[in-house]
Protein backbone atom coordinates (compact mmCIF):
# COMPACT_ATOMS: atom_id res chain seq x y z
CA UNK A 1 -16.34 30.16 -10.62
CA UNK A 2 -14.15 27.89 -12.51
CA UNK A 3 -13.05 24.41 -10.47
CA UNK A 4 -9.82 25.13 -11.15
CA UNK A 5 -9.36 28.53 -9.84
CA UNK A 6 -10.95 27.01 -6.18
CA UNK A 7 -7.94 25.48 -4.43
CA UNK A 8 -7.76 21.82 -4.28
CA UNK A 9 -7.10 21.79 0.01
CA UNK A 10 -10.88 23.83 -0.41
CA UNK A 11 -12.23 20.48 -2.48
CA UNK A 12 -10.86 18.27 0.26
CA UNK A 13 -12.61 19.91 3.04
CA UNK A 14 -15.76 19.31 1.66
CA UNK A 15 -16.60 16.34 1.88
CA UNK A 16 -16.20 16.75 5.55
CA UNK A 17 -18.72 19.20 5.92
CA UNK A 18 -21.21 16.80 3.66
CA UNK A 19 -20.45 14.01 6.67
CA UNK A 20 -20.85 16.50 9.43
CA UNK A 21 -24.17 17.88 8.10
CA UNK A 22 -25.61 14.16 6.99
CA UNK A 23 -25.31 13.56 10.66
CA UNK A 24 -26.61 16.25 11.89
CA UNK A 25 -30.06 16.00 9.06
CA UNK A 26 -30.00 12.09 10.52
CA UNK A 27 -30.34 13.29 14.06
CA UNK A 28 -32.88 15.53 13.05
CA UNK A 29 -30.99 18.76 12.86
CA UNK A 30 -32.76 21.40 10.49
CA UNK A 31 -30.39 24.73 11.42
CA UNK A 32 -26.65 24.60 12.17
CA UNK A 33 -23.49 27.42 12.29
CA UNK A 34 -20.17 27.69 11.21
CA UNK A 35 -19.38 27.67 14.49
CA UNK A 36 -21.24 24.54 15.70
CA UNK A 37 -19.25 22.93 12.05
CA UNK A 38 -15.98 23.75 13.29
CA UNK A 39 -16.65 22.19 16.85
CA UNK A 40 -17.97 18.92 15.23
CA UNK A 41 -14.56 18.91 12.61
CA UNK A 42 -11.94 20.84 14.35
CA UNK A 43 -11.48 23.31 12.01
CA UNK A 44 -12.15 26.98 12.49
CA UNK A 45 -15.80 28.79 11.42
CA UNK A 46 -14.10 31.35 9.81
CA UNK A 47 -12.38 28.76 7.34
CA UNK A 48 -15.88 26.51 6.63
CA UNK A 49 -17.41 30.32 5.44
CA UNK A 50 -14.55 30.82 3.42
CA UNK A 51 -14.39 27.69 1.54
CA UNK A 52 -18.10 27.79 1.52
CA UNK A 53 -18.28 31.33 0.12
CA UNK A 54 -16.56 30.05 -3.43
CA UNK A 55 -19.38 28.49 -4.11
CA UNK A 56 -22.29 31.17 -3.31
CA UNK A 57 -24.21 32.22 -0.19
CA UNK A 58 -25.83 29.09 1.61
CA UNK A 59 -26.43 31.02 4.99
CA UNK A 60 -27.82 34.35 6.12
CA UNK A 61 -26.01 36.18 8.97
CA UNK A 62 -27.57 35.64 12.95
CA UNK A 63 -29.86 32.74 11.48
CA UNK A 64 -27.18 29.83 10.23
CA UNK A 65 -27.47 27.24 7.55
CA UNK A 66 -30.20 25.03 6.95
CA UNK A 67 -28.98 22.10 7.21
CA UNK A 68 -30.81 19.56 4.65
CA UNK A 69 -30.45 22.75 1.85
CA UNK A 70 -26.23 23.13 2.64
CA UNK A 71 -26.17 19.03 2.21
CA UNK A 72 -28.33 18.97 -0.95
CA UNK A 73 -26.07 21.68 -2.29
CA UNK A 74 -22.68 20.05 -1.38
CA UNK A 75 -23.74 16.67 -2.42
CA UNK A 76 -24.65 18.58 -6.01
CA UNK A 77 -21.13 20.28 -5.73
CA UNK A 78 -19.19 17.00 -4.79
CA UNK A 79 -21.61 15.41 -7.62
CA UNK A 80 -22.60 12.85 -5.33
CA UNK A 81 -26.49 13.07 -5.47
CA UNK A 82 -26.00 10.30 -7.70
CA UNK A 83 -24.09 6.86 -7.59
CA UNK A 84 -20.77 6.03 -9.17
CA UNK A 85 -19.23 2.88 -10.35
CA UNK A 86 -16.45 2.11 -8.84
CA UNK A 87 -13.88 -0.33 -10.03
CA UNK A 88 -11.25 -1.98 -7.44
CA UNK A 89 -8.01 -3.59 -8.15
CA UNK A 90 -6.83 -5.86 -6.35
CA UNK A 91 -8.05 -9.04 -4.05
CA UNK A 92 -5.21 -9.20 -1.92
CA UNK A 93 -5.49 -8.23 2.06
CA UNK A 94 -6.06 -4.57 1.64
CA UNK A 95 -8.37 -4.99 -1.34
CA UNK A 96 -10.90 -7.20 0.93
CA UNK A 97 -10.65 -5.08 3.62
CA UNK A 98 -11.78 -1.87 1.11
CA UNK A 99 -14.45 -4.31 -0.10
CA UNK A 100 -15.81 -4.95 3.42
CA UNK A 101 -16.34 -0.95 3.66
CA UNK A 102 -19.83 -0.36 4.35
CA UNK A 103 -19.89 3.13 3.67
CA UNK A 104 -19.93 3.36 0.11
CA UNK A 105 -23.09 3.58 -1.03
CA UNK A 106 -23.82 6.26 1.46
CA UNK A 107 -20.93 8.08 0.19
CA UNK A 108 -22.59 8.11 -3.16
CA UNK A 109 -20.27 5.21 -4.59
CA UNK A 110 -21.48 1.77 -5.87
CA UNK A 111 -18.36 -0.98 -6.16
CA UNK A 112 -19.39 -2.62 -9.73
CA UNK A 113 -16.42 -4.83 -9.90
CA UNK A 114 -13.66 -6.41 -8.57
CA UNK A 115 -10.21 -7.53 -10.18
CA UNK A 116 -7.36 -9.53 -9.64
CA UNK A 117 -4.66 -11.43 -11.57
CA UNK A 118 -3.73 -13.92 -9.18
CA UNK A 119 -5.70 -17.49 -10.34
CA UNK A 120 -5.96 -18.63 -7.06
CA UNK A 121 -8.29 -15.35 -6.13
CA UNK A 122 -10.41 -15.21 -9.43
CA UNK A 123 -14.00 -16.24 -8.98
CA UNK A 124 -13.67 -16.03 -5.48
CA UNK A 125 -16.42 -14.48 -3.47
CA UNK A 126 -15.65 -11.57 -1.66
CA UNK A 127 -18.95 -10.46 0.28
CA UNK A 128 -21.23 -9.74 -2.10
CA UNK A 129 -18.47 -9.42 -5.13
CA UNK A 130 -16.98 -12.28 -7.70
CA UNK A 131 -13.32 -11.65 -8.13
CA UNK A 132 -13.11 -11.01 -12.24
CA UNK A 133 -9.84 -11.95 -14.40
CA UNK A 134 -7.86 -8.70 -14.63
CA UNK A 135 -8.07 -9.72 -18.33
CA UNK A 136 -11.31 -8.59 -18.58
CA UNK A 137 -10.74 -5.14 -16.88
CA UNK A 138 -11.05 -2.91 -19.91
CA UNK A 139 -14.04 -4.84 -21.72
CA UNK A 140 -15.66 -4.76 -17.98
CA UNK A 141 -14.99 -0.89 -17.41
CA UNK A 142 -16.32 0.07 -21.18
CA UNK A 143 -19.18 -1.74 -20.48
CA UNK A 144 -20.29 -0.81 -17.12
CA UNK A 145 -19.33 2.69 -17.83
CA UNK A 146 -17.33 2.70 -14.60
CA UNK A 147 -15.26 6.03 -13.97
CA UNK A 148 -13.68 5.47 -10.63
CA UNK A 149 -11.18 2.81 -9.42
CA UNK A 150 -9.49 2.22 -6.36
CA UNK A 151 -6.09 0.60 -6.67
CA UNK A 152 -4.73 -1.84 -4.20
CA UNK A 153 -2.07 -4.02 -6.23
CA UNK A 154 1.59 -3.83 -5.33
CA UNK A 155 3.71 -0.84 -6.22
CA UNK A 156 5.41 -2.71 -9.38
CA UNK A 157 1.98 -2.87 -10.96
CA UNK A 158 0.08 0.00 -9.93
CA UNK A 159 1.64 2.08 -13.50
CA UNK A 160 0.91 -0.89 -15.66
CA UNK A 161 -2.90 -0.87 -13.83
CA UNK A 162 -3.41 2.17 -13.77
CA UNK A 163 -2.72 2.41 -17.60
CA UNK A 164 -4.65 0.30 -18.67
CA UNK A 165 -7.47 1.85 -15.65
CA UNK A 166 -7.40 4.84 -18.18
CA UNK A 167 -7.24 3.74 -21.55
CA UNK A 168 -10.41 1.96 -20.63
CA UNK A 169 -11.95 5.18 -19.75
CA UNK A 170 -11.62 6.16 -15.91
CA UNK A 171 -10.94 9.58 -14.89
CA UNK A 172 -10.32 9.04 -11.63
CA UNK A 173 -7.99 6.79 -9.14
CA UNK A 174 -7.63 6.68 -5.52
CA UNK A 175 -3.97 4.68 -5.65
CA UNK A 176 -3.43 3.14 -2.28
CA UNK A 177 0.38 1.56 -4.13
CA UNK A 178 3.29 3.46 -2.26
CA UNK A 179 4.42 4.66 -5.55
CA UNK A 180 3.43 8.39 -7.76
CA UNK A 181 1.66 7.60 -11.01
CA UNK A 182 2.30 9.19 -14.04
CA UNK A 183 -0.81 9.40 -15.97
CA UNK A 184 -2.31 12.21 -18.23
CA UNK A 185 -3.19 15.43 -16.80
CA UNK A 186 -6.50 15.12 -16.80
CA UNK A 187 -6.64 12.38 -14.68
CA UNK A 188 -7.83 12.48 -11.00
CA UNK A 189 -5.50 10.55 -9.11
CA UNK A 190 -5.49 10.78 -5.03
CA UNK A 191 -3.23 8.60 -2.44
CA UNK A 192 -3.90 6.79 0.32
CA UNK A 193 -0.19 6.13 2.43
CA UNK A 194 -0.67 4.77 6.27
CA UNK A 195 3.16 5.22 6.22
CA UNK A 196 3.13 8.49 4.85
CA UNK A 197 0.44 9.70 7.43
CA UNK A 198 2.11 8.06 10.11
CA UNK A 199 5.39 9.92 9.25
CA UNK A 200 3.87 13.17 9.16
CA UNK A 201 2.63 12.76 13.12
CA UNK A 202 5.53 11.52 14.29
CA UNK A 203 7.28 14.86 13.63
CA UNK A 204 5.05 16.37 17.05
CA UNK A 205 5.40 13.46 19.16
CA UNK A 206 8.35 13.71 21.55
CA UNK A 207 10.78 11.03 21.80
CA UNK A 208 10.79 8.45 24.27
């Protein structure tokens, strides 16, 4: 099937199922169910066989999934059987606490460098990272053939960033600025918002 006909809420769910099913193949889980999927993520069996059912038959009715065979086949899905560079933005407060992530690697995500514009913040250590001279993102991104970045600058960069992000050759952005990006079409940008998140909870909370 072509990507784009599979509905982008479909993508998103994925990767959920890959964590669910790397924890179950860690505890030494070879067979699981739709059903036992949706207790682990809350959402129902008959929507994990749906969204799994774009992509081919993984399971045989009465006998479940096997587990290490779904995860090899989502991680080749989600193209995550390999690593990714990933590029971050930003030194500031949420840029070291992305940094500090220990998950990445796991995820199938390698950070190759880190970038700033503030002088008092390049060549700082940051764990295991040097904090490089925005100056040098492009010739850094060409070189290291880095695809990915993640963008924690302040909302009245984040265009000019994420610009220049693309003309050096990534395809794809996670954009934690609280501001939309207008890039070309073919770029992969997703949003991180606390505020936005928080917003939409507070509409099923009852007032005080």
């Amino acid at each position: 099937m072509n990507p784009l006909e599979i509905p982008e809420i479909v993508i998103r769910r994925l990767p959920l199922y890959l964590r669910a099913l790397k924890r179950m193949t860690e505890e030494g889980q070879s067979v699981t169910s739709s059903q036992e999927m949706a207790s682990r993520l809350g959402i129902s069996a008959t929507q994990i066989r749906k969204d799994l059912s774009y992509f081919g038959e993984f399971g045989k009715q009465g006998t479940g999934y096997d587990t290490a065979f779904l995860r090899a086949q989502l991680e080749a899905i989600l193209q995550v059987s390999k690593h990714w560079k990933v590029a971050v933005v930003g030194a500031g407060d949420l840029g070291c606490a992305v940094l500090r992530y220990s998950q990445f690697e796991d995820g199938g995500f390698i950070v190759a460098a880190v970038f700033d514009r503030d002088s008092q913040k390049i060549g700082r250590q940051v764990g295991h990272y040097q904090v490089l001279d925005v100056a040098r993102l492009s010739a850094v991104v060409e070189e290291q053939g880095i695809r990915i970045a993640i963008l924690a600058v302040p909302a009245e960069e984040a265009q000019a960033v994420a610009n220049s992000l693309v003309e050096a050759g990534v395809k794809g952005i996670l954009s934690y600025a609280p501001v939309p990006l207008e890039l070309p079409a073919d770029i992969q940008v997703h949003y991180i918002d606390p505020v936005i998140g928080l917003q939409g909870m507070t509409y099923y909370l009852s007032p005080s």
